[in-house]
Protein backbone atom coordinates (compact mmCIF):
# COMPACT_ATOMS: atom_id res chain seq x y z
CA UNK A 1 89.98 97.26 97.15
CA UNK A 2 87.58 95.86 94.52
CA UNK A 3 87.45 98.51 92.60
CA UNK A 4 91.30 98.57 92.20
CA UNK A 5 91.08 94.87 91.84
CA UNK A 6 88.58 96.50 88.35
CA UNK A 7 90.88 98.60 87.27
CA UNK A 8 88.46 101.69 88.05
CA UNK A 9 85.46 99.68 86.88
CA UNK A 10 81.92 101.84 87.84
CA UNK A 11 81.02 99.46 90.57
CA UNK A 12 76.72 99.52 91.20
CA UNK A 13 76.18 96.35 93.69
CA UNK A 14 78.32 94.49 95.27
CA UNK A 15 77.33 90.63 97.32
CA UNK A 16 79.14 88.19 98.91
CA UNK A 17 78.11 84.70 97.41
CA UNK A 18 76.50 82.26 100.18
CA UNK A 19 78.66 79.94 98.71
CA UNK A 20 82.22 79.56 97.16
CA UNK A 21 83.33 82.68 98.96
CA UNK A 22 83.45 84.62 95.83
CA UNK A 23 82.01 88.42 95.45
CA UNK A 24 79.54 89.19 93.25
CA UNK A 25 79.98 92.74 91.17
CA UNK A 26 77.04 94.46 89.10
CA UNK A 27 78.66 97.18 86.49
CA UNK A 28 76.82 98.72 84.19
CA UNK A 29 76.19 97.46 81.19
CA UNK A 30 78.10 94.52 78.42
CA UNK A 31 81.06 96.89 77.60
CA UNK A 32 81.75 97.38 81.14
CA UNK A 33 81.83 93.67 81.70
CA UNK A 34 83.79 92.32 78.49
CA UNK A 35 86.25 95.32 78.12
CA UNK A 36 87.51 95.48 82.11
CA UNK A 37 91.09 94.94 82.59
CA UNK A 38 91.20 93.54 85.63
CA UNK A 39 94.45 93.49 87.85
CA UNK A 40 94.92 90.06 88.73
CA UNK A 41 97.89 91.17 91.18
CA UNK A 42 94.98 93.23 93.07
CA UNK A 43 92.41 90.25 93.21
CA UNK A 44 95.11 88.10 95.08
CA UNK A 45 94.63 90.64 97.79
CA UNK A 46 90.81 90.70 97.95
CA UNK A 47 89.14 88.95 100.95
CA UNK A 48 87.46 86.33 98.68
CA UNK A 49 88.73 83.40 96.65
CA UNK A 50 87.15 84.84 93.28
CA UNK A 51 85.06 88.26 91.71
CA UNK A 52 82.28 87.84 89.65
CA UNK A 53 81.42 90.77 87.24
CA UNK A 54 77.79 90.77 85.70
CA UNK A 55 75.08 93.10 83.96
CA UNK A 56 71.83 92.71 82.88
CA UNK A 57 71.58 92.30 79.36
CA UNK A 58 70.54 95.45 77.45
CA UNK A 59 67.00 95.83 75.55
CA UNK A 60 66.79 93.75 72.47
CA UNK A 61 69.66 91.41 73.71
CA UNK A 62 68.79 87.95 73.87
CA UNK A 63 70.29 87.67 77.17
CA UNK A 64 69.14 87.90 80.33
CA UNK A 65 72.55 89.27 81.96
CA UNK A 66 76.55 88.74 80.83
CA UNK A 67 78.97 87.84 83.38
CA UNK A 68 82.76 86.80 83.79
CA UNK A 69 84.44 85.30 86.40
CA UNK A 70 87.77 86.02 88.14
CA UNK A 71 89.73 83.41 90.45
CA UNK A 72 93.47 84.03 90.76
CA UNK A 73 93.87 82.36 93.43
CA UNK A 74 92.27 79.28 92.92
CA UNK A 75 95.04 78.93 89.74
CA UNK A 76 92.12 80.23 87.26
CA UNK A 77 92.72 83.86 86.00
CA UNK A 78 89.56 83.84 84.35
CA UNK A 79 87.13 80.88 84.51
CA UNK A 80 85.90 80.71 80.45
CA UNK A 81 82.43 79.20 81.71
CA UNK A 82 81.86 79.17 85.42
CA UNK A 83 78.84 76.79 86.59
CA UNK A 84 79.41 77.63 90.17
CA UNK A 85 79.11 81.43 89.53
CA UNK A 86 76.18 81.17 87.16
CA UNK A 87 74.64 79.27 90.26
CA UNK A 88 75.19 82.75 92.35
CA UNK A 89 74.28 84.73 89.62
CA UNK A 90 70.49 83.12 88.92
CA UNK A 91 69.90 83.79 92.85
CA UNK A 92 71.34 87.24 91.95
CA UNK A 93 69.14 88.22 89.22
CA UNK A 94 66.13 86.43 90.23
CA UNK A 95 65.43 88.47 93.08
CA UNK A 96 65.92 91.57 90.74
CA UNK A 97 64.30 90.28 87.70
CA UNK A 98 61.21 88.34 89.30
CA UNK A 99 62.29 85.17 87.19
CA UNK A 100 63.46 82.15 87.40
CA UNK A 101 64.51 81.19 83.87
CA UNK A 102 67.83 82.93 82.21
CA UNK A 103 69.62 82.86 79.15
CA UNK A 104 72.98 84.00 80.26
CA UNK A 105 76.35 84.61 78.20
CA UNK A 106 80.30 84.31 79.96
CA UNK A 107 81.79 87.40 77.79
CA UNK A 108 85.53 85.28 78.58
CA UNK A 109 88.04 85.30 75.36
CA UNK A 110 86.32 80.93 75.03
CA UNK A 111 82.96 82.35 76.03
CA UNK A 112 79.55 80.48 76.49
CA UNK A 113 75.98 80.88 76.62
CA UNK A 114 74.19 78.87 79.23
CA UNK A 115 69.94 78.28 79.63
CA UNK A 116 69.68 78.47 83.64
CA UNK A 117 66.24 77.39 85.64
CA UNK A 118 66.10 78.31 89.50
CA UNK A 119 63.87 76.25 91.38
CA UNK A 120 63.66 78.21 94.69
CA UNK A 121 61.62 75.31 96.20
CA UNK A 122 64.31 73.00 95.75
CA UNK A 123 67.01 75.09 95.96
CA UNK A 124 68.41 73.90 92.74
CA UNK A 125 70.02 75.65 89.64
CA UNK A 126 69.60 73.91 86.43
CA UNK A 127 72.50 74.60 84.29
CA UNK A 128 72.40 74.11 80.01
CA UNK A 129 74.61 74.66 77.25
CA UNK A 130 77.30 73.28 75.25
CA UNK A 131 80.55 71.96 76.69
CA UNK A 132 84.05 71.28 76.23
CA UNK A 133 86.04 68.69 77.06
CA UNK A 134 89.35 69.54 78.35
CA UNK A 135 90.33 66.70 80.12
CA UNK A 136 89.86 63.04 80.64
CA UNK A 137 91.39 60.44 83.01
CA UNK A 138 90.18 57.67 86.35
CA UNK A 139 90.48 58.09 89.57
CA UNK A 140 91.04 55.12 91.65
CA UNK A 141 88.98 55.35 95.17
């Protein structure tokens, strides 16, 4: 089902999120994860709310890993930077990296890079970078 949901994508991890109830997806490399297709028709019938697509960043990248984030049917084809995923994704890569400190990039057509500290005491992810304001308003309590 995911890998429909990828369009064919070479799938080589798949997690469940502990939070969010997205699914995380490992491909193989940057192309992989800013040239899939994916079928947003399929993802609608996946048992998660959203798919995360990631791979470590290649040697002499300045990233740590690249990522993009998928949530149909939460009203967000693609998310253009997700917080909430980059939060899964430092857990993610931690335990395979040994680190704690990222600089990540969202490969989405708006893009971003983010700085990311884990603090596995505290079980906190630090999030950085540069933001956009798309909206502004109050909300009365």
């Amino acid at each position: 089902m995911i890998t429909k949901a990828l369009n064919g994508a070479t799938i080589l991890d798949t997690k469940a999120t502990a939070t969010n109830n997205n699914i995380l997806v490992v491909l193989p490399s940057l192309e992989s994860v800013t040239e899939l297709q994916p079928r947003m028709d399929d993802i609608l019938k996946c048992p998660c709310d959203g798919i995360i697509v990631t791979a470590a960043g290649h040697a002499g990248s300045p990233y740590d890993f690249h990522s993009r984030y998928f949530a149909p049917k939460l009203g967000v084809d693609e998310d253009p930077v997700c917080g909430s995923a980059h939060c899964a994704l430092a857990h993610y890569w931690s335990l395979k990296m040994n680190k704690c400190d990222f600089l990540a990039y969202q490969a989405s057509r708006r893009s971003g890079t983010l700085k990311i500290q884990l603090d596995k005491e505290k079980q906190r992810v630090l999030l950085r970078g540069k933001a956009v304001t798309v909206m502004e308003g109050h909300v009365l309590v």
